[in-house]
Protein backbone atom coordinates (compact mmCIF):
# COMPACT_ATOMS: atom_id res chain seq x y z
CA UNK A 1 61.81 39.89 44.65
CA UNK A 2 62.29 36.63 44.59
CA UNK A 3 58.51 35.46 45.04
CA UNK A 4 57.61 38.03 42.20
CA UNK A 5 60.25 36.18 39.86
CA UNK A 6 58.60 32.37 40.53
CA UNK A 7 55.50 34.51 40.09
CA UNK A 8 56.79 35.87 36.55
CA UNK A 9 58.06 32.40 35.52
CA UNK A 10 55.15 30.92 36.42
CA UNK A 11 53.29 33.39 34.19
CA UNK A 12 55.35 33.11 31.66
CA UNK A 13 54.14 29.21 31.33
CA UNK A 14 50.81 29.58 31.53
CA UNK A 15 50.82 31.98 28.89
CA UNK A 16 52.80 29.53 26.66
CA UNK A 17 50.27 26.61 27.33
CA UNK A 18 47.30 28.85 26.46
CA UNK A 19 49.38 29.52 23.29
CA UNK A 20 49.36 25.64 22.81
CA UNK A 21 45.81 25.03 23.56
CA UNK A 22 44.61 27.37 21.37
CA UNK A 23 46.42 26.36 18.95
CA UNK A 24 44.96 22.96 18.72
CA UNK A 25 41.68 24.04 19.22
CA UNK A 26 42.27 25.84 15.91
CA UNK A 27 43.39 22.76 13.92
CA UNK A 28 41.05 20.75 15.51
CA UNK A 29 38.28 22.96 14.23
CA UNK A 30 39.94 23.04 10.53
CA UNK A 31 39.91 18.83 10.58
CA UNK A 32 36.68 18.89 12.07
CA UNK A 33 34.96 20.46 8.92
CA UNK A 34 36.91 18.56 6.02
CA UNK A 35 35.89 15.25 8.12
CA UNK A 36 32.48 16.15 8.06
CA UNK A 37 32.54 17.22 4.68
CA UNK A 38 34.03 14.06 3.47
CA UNK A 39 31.46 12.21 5.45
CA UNK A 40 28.69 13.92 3.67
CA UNK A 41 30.54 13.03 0.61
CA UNK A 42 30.53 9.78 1.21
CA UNK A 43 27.03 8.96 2.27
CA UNK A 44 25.44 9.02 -1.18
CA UNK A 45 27.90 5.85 -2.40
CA UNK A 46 27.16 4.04 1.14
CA UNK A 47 23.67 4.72 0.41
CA UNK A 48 24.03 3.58 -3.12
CA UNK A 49 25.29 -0.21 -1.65
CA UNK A 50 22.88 -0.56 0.80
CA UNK A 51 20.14 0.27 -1.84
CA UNK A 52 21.56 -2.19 -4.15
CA UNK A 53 22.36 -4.82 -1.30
CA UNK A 54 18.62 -4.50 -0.82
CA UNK A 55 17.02 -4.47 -4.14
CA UNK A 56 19.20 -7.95 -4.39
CA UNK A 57 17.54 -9.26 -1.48
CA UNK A 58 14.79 -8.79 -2.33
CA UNK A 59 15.19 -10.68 -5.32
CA UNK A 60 16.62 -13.49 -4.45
CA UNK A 61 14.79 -15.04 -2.19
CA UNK A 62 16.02 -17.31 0.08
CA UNK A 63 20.39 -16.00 -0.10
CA UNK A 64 22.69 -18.53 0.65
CA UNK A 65 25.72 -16.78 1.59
CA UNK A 66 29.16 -17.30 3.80
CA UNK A 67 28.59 -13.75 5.16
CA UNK A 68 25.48 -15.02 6.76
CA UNK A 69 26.94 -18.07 8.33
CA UNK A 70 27.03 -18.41 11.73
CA UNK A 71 29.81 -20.46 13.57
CA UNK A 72 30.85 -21.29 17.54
CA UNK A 73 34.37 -18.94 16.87
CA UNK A 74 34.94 -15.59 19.02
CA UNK A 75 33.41 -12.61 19.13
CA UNK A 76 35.76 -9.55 17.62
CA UNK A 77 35.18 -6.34 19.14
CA UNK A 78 36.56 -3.53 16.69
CA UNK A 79 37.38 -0.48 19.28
CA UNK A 80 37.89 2.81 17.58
CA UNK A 81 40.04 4.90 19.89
CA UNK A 82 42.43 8.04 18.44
CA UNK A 83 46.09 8.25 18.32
CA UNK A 84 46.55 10.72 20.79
CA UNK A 85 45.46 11.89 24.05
CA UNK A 86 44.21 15.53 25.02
CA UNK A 87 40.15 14.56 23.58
CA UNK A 88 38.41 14.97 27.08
CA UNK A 89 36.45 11.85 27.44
CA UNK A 90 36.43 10.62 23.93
CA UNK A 91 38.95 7.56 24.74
CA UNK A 92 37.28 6.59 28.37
CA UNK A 93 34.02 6.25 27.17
CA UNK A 94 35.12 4.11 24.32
CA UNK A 95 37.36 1.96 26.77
CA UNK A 96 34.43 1.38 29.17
CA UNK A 97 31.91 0.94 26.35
CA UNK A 98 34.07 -2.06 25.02
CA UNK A 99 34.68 -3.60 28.89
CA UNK A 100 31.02 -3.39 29.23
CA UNK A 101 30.29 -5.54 25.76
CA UNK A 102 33.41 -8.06 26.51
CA UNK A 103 31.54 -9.13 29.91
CA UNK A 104 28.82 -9.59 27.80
CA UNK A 105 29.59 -11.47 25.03
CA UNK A 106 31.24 -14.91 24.28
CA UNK A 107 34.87 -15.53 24.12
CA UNK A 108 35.61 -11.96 23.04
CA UNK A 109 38.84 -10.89 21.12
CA UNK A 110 39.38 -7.29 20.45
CA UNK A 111 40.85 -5.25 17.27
CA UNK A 112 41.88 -1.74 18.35
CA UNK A 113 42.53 0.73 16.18
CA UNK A 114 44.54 3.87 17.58
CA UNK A 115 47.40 4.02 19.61
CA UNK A 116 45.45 5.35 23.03
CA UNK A 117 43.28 2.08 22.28
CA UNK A 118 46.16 -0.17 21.62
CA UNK A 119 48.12 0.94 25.31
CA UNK A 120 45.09 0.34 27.43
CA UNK A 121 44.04 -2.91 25.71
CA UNK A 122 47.53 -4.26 25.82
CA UNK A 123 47.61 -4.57 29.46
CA UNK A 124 43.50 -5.61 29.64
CA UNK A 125 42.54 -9.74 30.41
CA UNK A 126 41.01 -9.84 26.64
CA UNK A 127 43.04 -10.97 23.74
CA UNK A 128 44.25 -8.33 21.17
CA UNK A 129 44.74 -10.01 18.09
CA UNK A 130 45.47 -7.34 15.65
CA UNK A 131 45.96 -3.37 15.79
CA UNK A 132 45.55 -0.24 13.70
CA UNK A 133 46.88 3.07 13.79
CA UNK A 134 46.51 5.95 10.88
CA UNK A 135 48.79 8.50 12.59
CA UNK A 136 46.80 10.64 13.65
CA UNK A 137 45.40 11.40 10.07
CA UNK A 138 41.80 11.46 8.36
CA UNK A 139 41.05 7.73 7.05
CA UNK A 140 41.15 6.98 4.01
CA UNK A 141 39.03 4.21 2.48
CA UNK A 142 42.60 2.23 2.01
CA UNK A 143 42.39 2.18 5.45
CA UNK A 144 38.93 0.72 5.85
CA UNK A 145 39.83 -1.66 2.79
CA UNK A 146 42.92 -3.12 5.32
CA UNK A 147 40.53 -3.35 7.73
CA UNK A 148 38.12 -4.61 6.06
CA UNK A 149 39.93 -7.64 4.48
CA UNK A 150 41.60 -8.85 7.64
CA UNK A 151 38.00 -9.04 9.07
CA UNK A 152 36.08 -10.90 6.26
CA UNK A 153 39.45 -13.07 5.75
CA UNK A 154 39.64 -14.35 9.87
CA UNK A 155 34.74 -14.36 9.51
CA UNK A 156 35.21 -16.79 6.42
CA UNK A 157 37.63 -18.95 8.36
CA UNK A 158 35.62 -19.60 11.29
CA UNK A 159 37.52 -17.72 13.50
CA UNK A 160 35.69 -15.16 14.07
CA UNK A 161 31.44 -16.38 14.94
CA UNK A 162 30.34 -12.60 15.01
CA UNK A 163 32.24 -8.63 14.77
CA UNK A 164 31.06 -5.53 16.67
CA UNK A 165 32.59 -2.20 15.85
CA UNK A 166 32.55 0.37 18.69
CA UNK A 167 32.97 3.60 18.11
CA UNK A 168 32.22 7.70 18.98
CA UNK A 169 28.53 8.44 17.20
CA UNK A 170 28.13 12.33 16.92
CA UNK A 171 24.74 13.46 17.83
CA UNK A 172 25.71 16.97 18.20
CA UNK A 173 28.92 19.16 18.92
CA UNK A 174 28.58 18.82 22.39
CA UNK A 175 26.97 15.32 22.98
CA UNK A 176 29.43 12.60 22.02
CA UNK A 177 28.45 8.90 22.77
CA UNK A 178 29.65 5.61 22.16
CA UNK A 179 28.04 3.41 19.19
CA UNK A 180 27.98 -0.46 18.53
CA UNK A 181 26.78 -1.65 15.12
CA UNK A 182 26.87 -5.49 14.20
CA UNK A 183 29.57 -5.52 10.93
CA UNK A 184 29.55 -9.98 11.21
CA UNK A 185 27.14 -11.92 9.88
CA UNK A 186 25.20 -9.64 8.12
CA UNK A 187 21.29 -9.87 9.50
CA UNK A 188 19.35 -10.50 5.85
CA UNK A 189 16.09 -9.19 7.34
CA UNK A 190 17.29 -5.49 8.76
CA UNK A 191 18.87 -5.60 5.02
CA UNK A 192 15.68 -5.93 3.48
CA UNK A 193 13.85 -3.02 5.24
CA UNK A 194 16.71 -0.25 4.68
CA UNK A 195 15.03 -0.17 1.06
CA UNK A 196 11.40 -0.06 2.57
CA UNK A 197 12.52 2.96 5.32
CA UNK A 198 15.36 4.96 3.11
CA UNK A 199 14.83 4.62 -0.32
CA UNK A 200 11.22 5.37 -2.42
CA UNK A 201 12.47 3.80 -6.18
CA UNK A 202 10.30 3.51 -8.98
CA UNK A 203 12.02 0.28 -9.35
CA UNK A 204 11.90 -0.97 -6.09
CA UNK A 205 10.27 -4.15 -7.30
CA UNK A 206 11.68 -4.67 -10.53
CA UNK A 207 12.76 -8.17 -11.39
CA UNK A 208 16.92 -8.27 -12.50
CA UNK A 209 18.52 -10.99 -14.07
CA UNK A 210 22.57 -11.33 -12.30
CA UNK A 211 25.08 -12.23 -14.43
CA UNK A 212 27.03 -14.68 -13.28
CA UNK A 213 24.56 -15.48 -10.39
CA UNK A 214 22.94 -13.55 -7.64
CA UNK A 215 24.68 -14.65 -5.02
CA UNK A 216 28.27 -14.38 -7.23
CA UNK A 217 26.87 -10.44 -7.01
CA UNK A 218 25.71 -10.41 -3.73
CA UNK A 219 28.96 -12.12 -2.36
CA UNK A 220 30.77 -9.75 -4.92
CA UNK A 221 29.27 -6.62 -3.74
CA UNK A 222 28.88 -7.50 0.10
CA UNK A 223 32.77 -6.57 1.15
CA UNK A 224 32.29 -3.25 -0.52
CA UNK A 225 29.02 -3.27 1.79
CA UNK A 226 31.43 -4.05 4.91
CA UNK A 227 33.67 -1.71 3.85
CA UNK A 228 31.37 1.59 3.81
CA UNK A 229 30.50 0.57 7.40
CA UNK A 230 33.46 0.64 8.76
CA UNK A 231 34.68 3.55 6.76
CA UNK A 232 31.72 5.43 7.76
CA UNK A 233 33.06 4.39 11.48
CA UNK A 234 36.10 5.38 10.87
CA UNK A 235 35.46 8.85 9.62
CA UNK A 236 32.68 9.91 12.15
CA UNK A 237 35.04 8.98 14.83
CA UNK A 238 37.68 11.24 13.70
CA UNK A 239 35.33 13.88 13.48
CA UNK A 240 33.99 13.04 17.10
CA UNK A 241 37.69 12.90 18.66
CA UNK A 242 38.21 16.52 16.28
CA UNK A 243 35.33 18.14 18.14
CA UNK A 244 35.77 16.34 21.60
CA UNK A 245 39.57 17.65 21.52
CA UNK A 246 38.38 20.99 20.77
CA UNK A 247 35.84 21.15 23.53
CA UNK A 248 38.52 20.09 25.58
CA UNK A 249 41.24 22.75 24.73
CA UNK A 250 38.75 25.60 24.76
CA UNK A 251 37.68 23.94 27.88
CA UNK A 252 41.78 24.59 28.62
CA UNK A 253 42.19 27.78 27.15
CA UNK A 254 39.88 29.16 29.69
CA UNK A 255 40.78 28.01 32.58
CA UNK A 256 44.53 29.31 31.55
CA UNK A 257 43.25 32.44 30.90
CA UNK A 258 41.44 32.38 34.53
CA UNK A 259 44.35 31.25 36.32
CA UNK A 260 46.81 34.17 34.53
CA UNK A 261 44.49 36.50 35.39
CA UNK A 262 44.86 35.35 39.08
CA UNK A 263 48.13 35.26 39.00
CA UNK A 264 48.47 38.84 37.21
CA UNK A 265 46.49 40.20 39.90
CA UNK A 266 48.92 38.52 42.60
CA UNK A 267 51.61 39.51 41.05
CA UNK A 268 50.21 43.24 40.99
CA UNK A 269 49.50 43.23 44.58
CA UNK A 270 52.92 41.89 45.54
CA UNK A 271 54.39 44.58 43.04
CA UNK A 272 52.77 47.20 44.96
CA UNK A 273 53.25 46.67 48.36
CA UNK A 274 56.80 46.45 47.19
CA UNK A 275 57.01 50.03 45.80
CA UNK A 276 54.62 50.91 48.94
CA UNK A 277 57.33 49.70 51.47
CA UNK A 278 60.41 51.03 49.63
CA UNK A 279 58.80 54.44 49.49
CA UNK A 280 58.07 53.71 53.04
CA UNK A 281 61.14 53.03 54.23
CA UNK A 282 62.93 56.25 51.91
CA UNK A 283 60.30 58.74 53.69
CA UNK A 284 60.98 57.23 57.01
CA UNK A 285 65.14 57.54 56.60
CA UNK A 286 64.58 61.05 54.86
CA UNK A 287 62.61 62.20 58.03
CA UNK A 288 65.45 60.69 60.11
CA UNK A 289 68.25 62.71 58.91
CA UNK A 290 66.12 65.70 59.09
């Protein structure tokens, strides 16, 4: 009786971490969709910038601009990691990802963002100079705009000579890699040819005239510029860790199911041969007092 009650117990907590697991795979389905609905929302304004930061290049000529500059300061890794755990392999492959670019890279410095992130980092040989964390929460573009201004603030000083955001690119539900896009100094010439490969404009090549300057509108606009990459980071990670987690805890929920299952049947078998040897042992005293 005693093995069937550890048997029943443990039972009893498998079927109460399926409960969990299902759960979450439930809300992380839910986020899933608004992210990528906002992310699809936001694509036509990001698109809008890059047309515009184009059109303006093209214009202009030769740009003299700060967010071109290159100086001898460190290289800032952004990582994008989550807030919490239970994501499968979203988190290691972003960890290993960012080892892999610090040993390649000059005098690297790293800016995590997410609390998983922050607790490896902390304890890594690179410097961690700043950290973010959104609670767990869909970003907003506040968020990126934090971001966004302690990066250009620390590029303009010289402190920082270049910035590399990693973070989780979404191919498909089930195929989930790590990305690395160049935020700091912005490359003039890949500028030019988004216009040429994204956008067909009737006024592609239509002279402007900028008021102030060019470059007042250029410098003007080029934050917002920053600012829809990194948002556009932001958000298709969350929807990557949102789809990794529920991989993972469907991943979860089955093998829960499989092991209660197992340990139904067990606790069947054990049940029976109970009842077997108690009616056993009745038939066998009944035939002795006969």
């Amino acid at each position: 009786m005693a093995n069937l009650r550890d048997v029943r117990l443990r039972m009893k907590a498998i079927g109460q971490t399926l409960q969990v697991t299902k759960a979450m795979n439930l809300i992380s389905t839910a986020k899933l969709r608004k992210s990528r609905r906002i992310l699809e929302n936001t694509e036509p304004y990001f698109f809008r910038i890059q047309k515009t930061m184009s059109d303006l290049l093209h214009g202009m000529g030769k740009v003299e601009s700060e967010f071109f500059r290159k100086s001898e300061g460190y290289t800032a890794i952004v990582a994008v990691t989550s807030d919490n755990g239970l994501a499968g392999g979203y988190n290691a492959n972003i960890v290993r990802h960012v080892n892999t670019l610090c040993e390649q890279v000059s005098k690297p410095v790293l800016i995590v963002i997410g609390t998983v992130g922050q607790r490896y980092f902390v304890n890594s040989p690179y410097m961690v100079l700043e950290n973010f964390s959104f609670a767990s929460k869909l970003p907003t573009v506040e968020d990126a705009q934090e971001i966004t201004e302690y990066i250009i603030a620390q590029f303009k000083w010289g402190v920082f000579s270049e910035v590399k955001i990693v973070y989780t690119h979404m191919y498909s539900a089930l195929k989930l890699l790590p990305n690395e896009h160049e935020v700091l100094p912005l490359d003039e010439e890949k500028m030019k040819i988004i216009r040429k490969d994204t956008f067909k404009s009737k006024t592609a090549d239509t002279n402007f005239e900028y008021i102030p300057s060019a470059k007042t509108v250029f410098d003007t606009l080029a934050p917002l510029y920053i600012k829809g990459i990194i948002y556009g980071c932001l958000v298709e990670s969350y929807a990557s860790e949102q789809s990794a987690r529920m991989t993972a805890m469907d991943d979860a929920s089955r093998n829960a199911e499989d092991m209660l299952a197992e340990k139904q049947l067990f606790y069947n078998r054990v049940r029976q041969t109970g009842i077997t040897q108690e009616v056993t042992e009745i038939v066998s005293g009944s035939a002795a007092l006969m």
